[in-house]
Protein backbone atom coordinates (compact mmCIF):
# COMPACT_ATOMS: atom_id res chain seq x y z
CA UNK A 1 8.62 -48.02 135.78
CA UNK A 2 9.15 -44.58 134.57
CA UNK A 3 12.76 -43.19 134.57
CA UNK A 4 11.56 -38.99 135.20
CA UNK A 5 14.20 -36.14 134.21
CA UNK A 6 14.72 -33.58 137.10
CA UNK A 7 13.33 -30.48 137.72
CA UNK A 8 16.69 -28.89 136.84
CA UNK A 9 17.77 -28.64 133.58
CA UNK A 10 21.24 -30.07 133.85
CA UNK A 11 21.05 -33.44 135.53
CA UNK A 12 23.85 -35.17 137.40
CA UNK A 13 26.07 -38.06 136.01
CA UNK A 14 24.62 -39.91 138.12
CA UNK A 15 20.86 -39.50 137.49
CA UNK A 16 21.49 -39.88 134.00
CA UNK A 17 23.42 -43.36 134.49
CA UNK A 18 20.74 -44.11 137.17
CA UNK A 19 18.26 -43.10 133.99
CA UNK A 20 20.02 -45.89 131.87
CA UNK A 21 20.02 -48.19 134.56
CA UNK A 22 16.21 -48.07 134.89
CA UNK A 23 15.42 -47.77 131.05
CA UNK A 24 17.59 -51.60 130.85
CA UNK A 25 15.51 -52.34 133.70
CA UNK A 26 12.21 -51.74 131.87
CA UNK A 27 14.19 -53.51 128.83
CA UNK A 28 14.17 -56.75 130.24
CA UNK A 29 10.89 -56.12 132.19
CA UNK A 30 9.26 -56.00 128.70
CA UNK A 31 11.30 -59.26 127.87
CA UNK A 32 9.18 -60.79 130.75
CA UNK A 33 11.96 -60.56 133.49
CA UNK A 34 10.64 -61.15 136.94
CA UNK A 35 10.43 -57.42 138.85
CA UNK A 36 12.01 -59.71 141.80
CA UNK A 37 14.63 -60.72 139.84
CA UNK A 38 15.37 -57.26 137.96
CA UNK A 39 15.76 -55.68 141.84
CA UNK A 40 17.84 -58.15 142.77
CA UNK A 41 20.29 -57.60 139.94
CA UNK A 42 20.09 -54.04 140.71
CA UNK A 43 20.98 -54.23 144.41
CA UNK A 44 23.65 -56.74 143.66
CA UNK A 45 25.10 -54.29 141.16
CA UNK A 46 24.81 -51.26 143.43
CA UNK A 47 26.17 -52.99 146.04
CA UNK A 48 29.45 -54.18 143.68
CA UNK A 49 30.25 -51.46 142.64
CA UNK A 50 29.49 -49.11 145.61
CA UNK A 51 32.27 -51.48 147.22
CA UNK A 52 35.14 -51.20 144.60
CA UNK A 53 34.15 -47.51 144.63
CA UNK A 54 34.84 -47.07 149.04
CA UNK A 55 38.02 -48.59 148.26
CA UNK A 56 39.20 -46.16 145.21
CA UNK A 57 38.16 -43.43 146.88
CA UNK A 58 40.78 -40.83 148.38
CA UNK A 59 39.05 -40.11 151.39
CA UNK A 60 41.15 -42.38 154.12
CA UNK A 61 38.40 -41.83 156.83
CA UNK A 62 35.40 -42.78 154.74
CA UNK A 63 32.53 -44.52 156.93
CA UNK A 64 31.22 -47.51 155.31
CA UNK A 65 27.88 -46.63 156.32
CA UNK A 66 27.57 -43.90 154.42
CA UNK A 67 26.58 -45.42 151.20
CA UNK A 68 23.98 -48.09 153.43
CA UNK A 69 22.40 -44.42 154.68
CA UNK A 70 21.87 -43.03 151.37
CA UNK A 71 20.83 -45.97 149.93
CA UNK A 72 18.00 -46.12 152.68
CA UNK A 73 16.99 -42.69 152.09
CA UNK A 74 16.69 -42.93 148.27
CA UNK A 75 14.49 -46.21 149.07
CA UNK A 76 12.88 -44.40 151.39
CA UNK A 77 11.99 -41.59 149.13
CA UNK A 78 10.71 -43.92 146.31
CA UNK A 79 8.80 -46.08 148.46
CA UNK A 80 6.51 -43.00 149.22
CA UNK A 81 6.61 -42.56 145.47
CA UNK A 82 5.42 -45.65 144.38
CA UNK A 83 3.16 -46.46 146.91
CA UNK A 84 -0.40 -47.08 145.29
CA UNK A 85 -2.74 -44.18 145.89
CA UNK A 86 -5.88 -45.97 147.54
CA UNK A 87 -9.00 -44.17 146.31
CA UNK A 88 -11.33 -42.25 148.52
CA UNK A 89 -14.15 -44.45 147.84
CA UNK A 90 -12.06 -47.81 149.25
CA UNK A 91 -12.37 -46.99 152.71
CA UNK A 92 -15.55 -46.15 152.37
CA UNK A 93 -16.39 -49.44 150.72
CA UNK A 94 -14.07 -51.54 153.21
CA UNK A 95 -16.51 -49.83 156.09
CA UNK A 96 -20.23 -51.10 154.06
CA UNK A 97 -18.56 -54.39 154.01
CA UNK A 98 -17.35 -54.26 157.58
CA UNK A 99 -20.64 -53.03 158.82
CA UNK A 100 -22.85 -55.69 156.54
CA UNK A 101 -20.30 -58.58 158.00
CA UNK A 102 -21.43 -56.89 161.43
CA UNK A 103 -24.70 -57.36 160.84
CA UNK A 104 -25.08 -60.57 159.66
CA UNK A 105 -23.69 -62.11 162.73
C-alpha cells in the first residue's frame, strides 16, 4: 500500500502520522504480516485512541458519533480508491463465455 503526500504542500499532523502509520503497516506487511491482521491492529488502534481522545477533549457536548462518521467517510473514500480497475476487455470476455455456455446447452 502506498502512503501518497497531498496535493498541498504543507500536510496536516495528522496525514503525516497517518503517513507513518501506513509506512509501519507496509513494514510488517513485508515481514509477511497477514493484511487481515495489519487492519485489525489498525482499527483497534484507531478506535483506542479515538476513545481516550472524546474524553480529553474540551468540547462538553461532543457526539460520539462523530468520529464513527468520519471514519466511514475516509473508508468510504479509499474503498473507491482501491477498488481494482476491471479492464475493458473483461466484460467483454465474461459475455463470449456467457454466450458459448449458452450455446452449448
Amino acid at each position: 500500500m502506498t502512503s501518497k503526500p497531498t496535493d498541498t504542500p504543507q500536510q496536516t499532523i495528522g496525514v503525516e502520522i497517518a503517513n507513518q502509520i501506513i509506512d509501519l503497516a507496509n513494514t510488517h506487511l513485508e515481514q509477511g504480516a497477514s493484511t487481515s491482521d495489519i487492519a485489525s491492529g489498525l482499527r483497534h488502534a484507531a478506535a483506542n485512541f479515538t476513545a481516550y481522545e472524546f474524553f480529553q477533549s474540551d468540547e462538553p457536548s461532543k457526539d460520539p458519533n462523530t468520529p464513527v462518521e468520519e471514519f466511514i467517510s475516509f473508508f468510504e473514500n479509499y474503498l473507491s480508491i482501491h477498488k481494482p480497475k476491471e479492464a475493458p476487455a473483461q466484460g467483454l470476455m465474461q459475455l463470449v463465455e456467457q454466450a458459448k455456455n449458452e450455446v452449448s446447452k
